[in-house]
N, C-alpha and C. Protein backbone atom coordinates (compact mmCIF):
# COMPACT_ATOMS: atom_id res chain seq x y z
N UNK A 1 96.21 122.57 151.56
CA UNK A 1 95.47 121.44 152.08
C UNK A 1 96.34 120.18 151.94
N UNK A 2 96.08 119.61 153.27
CA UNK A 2 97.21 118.22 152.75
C UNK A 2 96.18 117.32 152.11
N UNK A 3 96.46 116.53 151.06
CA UNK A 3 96.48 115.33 150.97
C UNK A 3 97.04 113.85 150.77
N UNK A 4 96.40 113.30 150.64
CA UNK A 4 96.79 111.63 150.33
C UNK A 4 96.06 111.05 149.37
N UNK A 5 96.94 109.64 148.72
CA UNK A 5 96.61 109.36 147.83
C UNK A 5 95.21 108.14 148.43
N UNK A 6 95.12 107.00 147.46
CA UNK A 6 93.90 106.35 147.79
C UNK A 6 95.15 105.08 147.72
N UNK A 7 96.13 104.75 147.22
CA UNK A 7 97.14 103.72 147.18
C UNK A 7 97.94 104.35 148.22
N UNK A 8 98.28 105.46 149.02
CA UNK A 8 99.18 105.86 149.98
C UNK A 8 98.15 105.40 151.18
N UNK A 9 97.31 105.34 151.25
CA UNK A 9 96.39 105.07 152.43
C UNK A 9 96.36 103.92 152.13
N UNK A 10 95.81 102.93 151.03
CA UNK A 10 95.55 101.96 151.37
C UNK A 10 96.98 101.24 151.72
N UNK A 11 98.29 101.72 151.63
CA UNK A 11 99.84 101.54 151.76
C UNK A 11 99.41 101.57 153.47
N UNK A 12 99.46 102.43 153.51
CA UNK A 12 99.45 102.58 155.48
C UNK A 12 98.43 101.69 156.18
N UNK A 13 97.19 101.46 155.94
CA UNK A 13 96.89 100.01 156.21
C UNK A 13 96.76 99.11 156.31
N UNK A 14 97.14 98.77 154.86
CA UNK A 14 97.84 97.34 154.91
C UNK A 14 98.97 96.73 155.66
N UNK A 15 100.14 98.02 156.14
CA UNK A 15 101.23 98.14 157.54
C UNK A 15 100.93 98.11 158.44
N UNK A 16 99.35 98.24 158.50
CA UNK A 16 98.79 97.96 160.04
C UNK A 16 98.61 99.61 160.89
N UNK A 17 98.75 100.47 160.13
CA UNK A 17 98.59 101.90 161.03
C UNK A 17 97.45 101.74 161.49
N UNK A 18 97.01 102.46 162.63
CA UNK A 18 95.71 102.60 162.64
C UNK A 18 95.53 104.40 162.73
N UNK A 19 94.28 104.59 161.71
CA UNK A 19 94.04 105.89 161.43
C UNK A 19 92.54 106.47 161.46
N UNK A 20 92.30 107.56 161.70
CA UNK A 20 91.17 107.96 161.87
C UNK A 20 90.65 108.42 160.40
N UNK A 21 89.74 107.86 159.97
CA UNK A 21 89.25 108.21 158.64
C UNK A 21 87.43 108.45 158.51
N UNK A 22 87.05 109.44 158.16
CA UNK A 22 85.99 109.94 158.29
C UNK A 22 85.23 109.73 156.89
N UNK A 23 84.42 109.33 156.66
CA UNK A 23 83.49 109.39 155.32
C UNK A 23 82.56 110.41 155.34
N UNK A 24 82.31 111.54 154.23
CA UNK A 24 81.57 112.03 154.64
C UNK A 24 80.16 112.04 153.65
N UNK A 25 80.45 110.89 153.02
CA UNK A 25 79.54 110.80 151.80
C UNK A 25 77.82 110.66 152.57
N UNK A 26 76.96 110.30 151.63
CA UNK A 26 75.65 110.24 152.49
C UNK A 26 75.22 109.00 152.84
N UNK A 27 74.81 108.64 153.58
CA UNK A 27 73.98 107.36 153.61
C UNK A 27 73.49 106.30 152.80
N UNK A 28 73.18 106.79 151.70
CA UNK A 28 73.00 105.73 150.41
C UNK A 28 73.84 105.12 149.94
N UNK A 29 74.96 106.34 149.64
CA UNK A 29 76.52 105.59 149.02
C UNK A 29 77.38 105.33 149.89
N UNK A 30 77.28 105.52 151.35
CA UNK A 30 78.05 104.67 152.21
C UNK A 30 77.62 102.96 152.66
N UNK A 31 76.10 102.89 152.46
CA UNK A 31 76.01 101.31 152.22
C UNK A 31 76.27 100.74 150.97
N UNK A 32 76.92 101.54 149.71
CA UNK A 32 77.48 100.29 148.67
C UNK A 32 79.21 99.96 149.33
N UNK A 33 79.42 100.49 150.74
CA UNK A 33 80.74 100.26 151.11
C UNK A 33 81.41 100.94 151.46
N UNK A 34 81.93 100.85 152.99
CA UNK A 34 83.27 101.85 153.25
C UNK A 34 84.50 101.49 153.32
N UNK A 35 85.60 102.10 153.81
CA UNK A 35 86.63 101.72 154.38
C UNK A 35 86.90 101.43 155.90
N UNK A 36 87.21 99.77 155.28
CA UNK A 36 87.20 99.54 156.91
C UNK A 36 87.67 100.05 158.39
N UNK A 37 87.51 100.50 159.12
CA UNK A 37 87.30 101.41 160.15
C UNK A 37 87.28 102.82 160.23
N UNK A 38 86.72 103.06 158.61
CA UNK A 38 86.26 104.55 158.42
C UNK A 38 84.69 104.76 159.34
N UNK A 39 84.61 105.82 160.45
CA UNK A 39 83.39 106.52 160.65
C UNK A 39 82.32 107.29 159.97
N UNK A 40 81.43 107.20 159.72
CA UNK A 40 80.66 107.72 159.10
C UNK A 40 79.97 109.30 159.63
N UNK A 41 79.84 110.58 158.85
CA UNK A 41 79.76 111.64 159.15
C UNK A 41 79.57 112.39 157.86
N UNK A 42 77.53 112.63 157.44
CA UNK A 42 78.15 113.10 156.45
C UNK A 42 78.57 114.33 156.43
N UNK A 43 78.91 114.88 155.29
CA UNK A 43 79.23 116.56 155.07
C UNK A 43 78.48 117.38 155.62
N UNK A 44 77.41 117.21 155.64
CA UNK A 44 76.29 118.76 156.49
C UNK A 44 76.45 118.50 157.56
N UNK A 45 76.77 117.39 158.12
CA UNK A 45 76.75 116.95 159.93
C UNK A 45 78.06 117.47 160.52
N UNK A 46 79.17 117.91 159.61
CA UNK A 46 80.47 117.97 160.36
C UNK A 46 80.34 118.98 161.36
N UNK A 47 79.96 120.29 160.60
CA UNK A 47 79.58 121.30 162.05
C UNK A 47 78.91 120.95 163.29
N UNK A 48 78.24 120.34 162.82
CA UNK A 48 77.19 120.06 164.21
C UNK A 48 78.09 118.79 165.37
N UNK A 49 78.62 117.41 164.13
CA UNK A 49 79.27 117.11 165.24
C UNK A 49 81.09 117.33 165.11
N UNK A 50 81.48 118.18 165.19
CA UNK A 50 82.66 118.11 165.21
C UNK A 50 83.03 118.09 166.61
N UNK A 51 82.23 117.92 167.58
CA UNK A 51 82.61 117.79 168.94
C UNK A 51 83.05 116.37 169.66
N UNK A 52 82.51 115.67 168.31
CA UNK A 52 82.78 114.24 168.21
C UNK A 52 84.38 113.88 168.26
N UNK A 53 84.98 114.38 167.53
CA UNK A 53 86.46 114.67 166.96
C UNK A 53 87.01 114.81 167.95
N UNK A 54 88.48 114.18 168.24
CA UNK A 54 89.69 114.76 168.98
C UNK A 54 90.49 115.59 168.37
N UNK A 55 90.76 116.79 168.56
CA UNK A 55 91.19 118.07 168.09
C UNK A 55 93.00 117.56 168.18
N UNK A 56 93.12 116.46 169.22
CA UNK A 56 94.69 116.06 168.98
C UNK A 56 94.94 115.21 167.97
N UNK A 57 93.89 114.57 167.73
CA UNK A 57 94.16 113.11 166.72
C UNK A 57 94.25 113.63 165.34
N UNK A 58 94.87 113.46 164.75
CA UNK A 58 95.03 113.78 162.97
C UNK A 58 93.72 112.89 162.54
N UNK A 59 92.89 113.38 161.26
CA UNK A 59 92.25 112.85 160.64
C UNK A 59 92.19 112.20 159.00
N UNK A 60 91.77 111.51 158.51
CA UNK A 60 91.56 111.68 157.26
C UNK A 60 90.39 111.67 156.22
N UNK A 61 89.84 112.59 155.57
CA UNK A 61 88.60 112.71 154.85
C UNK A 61 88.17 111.86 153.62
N UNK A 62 87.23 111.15 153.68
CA UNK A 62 87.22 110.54 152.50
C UNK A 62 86.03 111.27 151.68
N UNK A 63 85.37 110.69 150.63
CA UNK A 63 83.71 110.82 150.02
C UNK A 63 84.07 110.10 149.00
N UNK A 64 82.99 110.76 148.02
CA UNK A 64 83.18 110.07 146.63
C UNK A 64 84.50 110.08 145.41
N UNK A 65 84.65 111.44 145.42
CA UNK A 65 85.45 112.02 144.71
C UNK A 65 86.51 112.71 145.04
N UNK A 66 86.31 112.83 145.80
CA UNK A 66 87.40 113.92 146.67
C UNK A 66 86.90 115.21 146.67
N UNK A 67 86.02 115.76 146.58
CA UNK A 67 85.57 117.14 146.34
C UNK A 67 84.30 117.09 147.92
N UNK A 68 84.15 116.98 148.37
CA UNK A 68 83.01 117.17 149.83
C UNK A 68 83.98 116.96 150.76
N UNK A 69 84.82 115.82 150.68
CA UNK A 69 85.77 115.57 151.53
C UNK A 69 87.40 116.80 151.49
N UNK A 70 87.16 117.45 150.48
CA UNK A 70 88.15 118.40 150.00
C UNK A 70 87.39 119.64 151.31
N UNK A 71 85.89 119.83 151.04
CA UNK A 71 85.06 120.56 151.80
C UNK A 71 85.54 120.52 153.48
N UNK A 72 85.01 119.00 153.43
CA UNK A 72 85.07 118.76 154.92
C UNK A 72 86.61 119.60 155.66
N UNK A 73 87.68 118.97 154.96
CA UNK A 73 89.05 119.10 155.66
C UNK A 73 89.33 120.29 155.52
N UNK A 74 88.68 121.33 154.65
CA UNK A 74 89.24 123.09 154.97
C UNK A 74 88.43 123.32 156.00
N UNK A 75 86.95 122.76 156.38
CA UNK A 75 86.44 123.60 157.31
C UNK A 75 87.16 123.14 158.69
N UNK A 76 87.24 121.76 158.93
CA UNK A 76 87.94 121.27 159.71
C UNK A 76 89.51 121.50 160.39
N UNK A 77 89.91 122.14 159.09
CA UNK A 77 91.53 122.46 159.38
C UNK A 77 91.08 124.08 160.10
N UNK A 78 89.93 124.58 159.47
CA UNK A 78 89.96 126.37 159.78
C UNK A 78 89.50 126.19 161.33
N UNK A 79 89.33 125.22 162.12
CA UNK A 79 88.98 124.76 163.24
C UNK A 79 90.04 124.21 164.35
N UNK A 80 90.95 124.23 163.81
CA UNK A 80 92.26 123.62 164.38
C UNK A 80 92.64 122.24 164.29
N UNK A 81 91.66 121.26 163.41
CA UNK A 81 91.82 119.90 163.25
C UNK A 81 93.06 120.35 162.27
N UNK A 82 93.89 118.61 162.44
CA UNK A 82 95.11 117.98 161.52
C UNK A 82 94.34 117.54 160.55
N UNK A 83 93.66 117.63 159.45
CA UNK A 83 92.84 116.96 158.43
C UNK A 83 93.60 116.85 157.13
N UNK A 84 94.09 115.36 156.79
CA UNK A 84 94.01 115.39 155.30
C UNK A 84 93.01 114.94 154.53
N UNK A 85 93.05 115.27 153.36
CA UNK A 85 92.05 115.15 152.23
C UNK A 85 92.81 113.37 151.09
N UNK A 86 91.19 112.73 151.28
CA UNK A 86 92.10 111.15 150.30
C UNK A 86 91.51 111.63 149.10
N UNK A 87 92.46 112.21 147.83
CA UNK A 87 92.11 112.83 146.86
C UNK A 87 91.47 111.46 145.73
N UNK A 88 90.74 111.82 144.67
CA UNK A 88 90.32 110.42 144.22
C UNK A 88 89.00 109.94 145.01
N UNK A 89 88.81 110.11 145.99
CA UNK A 89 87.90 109.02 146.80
C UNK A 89 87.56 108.08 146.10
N UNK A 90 86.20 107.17 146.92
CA UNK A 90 86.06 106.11 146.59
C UNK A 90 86.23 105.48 144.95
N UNK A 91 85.80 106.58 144.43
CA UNK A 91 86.11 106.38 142.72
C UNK A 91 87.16 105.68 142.45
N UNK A 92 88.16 106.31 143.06
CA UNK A 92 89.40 105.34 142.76
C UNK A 92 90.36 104.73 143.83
N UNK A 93 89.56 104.01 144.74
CA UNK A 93 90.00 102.94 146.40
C UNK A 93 89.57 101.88 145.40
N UNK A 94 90.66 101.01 145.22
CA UNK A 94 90.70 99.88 145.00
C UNK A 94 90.99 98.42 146.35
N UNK A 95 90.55 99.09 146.66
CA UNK A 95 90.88 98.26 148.23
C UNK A 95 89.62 97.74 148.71
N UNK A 96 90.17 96.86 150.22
CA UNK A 96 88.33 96.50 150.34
C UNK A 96 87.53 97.39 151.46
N UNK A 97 86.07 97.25 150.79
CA UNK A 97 84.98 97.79 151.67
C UNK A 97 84.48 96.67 152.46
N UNK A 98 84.03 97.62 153.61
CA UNK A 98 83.01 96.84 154.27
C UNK A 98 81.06 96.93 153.49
């Protein structure tokens, strides 16, 4: 599984990349804050919408901990998505939320 760090990502946006980053935490703990132009999707929804997704675009998974989002990006990769995993999640993004 690939991942990334939570200082390697917040490295690539602060350079201005622009990246596709998925949250897949739930609704409650995505209003104490996301990452700014992270989409929201939680974990039980990925199957249903993964049609949402561009199968060309690389992604990146966030959640709380890194463990749902660890979830998300194997099922996603066993699908033909580019998915990395931001290990750490929000626990340890010291960066800003929306």
């Amino acid at each position: 599984m690939k991942e990334i760090t939570t200082s390697e990502l917040q490295q690539q946006l602060e350079s201005g990349a622009t990246l596709n980053m998925i949250d897949v935490r739930e609704a409650d703990e995505v209003a104490e804050g996301m990452i700014e132009g992270a989409i929201h999707i939680p974990l039980g929804e990925i199957p249903d919408r993964m049609n949402e997704l561009d199968a060309s675009q690389p992604y990146i998974m966030i959640c709380r901990s890194g463990g749902r989002s660890g979830r998300a990006t194997e099922f996603l990769t066993g699908h033909g998505f580019d998915v990395t995993n931001m290990v750490g999640g929000m626990l340890e993004w010291s960066g800003e939320v929306k």
